[in-house]
Protein backbone atom coordinates (compact mmCIF):
# COMPACT_ATOMS: atom_id res chain seq x y z
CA UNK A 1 6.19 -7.50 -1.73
CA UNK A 2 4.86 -4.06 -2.07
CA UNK A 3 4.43 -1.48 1.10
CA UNK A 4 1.21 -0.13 1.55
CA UNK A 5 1.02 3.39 2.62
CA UNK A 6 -2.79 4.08 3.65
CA UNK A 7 -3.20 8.03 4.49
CA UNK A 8 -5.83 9.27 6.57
CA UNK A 9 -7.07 13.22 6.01
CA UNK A 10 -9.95 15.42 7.23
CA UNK A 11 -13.08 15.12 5.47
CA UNK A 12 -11.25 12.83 2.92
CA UNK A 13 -11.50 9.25 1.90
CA UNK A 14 -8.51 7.57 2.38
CA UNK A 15 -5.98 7.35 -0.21
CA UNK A 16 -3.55 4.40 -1.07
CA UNK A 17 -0.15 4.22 -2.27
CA UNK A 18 1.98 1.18 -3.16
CA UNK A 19 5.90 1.12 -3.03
CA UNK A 20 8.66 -1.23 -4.09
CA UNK A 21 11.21 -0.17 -1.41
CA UNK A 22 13.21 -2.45 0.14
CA UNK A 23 14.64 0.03 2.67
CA UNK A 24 14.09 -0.60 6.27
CA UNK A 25 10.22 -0.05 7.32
CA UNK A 26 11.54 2.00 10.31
CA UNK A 27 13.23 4.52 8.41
CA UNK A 28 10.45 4.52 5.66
CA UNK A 29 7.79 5.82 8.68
CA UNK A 30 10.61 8.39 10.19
CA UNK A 31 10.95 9.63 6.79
CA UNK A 32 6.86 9.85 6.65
CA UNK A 33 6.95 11.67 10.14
CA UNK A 34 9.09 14.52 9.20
CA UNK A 35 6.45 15.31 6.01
CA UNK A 36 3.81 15.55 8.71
CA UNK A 37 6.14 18.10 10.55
CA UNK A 38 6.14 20.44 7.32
CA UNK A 39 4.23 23.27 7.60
CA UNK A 40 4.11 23.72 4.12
CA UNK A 41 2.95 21.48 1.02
CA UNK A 42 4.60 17.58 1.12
CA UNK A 43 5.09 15.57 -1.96
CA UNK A 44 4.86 11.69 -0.68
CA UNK A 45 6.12 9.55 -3.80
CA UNK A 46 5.85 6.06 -4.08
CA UNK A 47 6.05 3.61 -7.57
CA UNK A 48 5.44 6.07 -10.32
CA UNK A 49 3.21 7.59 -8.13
CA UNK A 50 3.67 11.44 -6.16
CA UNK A 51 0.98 12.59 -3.96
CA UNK A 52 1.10 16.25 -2.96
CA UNK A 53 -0.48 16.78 0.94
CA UNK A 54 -1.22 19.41 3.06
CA UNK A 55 0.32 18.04 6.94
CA UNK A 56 -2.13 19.93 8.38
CA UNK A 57 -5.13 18.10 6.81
CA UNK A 58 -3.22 14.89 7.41
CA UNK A 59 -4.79 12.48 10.78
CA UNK A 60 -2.45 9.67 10.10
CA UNK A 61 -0.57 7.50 7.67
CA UNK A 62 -0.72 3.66 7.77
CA UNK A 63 1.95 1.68 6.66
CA UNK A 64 1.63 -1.80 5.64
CA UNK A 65 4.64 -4.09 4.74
CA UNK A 66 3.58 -7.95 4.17
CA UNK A 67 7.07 -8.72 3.91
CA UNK A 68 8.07 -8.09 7.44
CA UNK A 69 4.70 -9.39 9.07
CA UNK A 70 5.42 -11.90 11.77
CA UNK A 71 3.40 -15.20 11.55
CA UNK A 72 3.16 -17.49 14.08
CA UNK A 73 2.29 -21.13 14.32
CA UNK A 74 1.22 -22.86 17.45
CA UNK A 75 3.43 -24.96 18.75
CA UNK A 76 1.83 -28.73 18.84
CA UNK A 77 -0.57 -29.14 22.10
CA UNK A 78 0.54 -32.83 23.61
CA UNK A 79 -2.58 -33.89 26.08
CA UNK A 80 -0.97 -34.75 29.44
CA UNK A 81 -2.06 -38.24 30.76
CA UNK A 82 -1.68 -39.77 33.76
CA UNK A 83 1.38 -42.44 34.18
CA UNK A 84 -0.38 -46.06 35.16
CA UNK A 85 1.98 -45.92 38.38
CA UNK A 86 1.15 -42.68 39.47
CA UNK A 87 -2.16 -41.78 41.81
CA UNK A 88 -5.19 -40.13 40.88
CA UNK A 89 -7.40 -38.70 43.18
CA UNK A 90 -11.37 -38.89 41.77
CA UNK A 91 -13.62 -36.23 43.41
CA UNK A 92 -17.24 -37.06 43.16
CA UNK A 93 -20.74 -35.48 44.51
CA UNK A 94 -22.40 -36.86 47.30
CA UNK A 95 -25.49 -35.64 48.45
């Protein structure tokens, strides 16, 4: 699955990338983070694509990687019901 790389900048509409990597997602973002640190021009590159930024104009970048989203399924919901032997109380209105 590709990564998604969604980057944010003033008075800009966002701008998308998509990568192949299969490196790990945490040291794809630190990797990110030290471009923003640059105080000079950054070249991002992803698939046959390279993206030259200015850090300073940059708000955020957005990374997206469907391959490591965690899904969960609800476990199955068993109704509880009272055992014939056992005692129920029955509360009722009385005026």
């Amino acid at each position: 699955m590709k990564r998604k790389i969604t980057i944010y900048q003033e008075d800009v509409e966002k701008i998308e990338l998509f990568d192949d990597e299969d490196g790990n997602l945490e040291d794809f973002a630190r990797r990110l983070s030290d471009v923003l640190k640059s105080s000079s021009v950054s070249i991002i590159s992803a698939d046959n694509t390279a993206l030259i930024v200015r850090p300073s104009k940059v708000i955020s970048i957005h990374v997206e990687d469907p391959s490591k989203e965690v899904k969960a399924t609800p476990k199955s919901v068993k109704k509880k019901t009272p055992k014939k032997d056992s005692k129920v109380d029955i509360i009722t209105d009385v005026d």
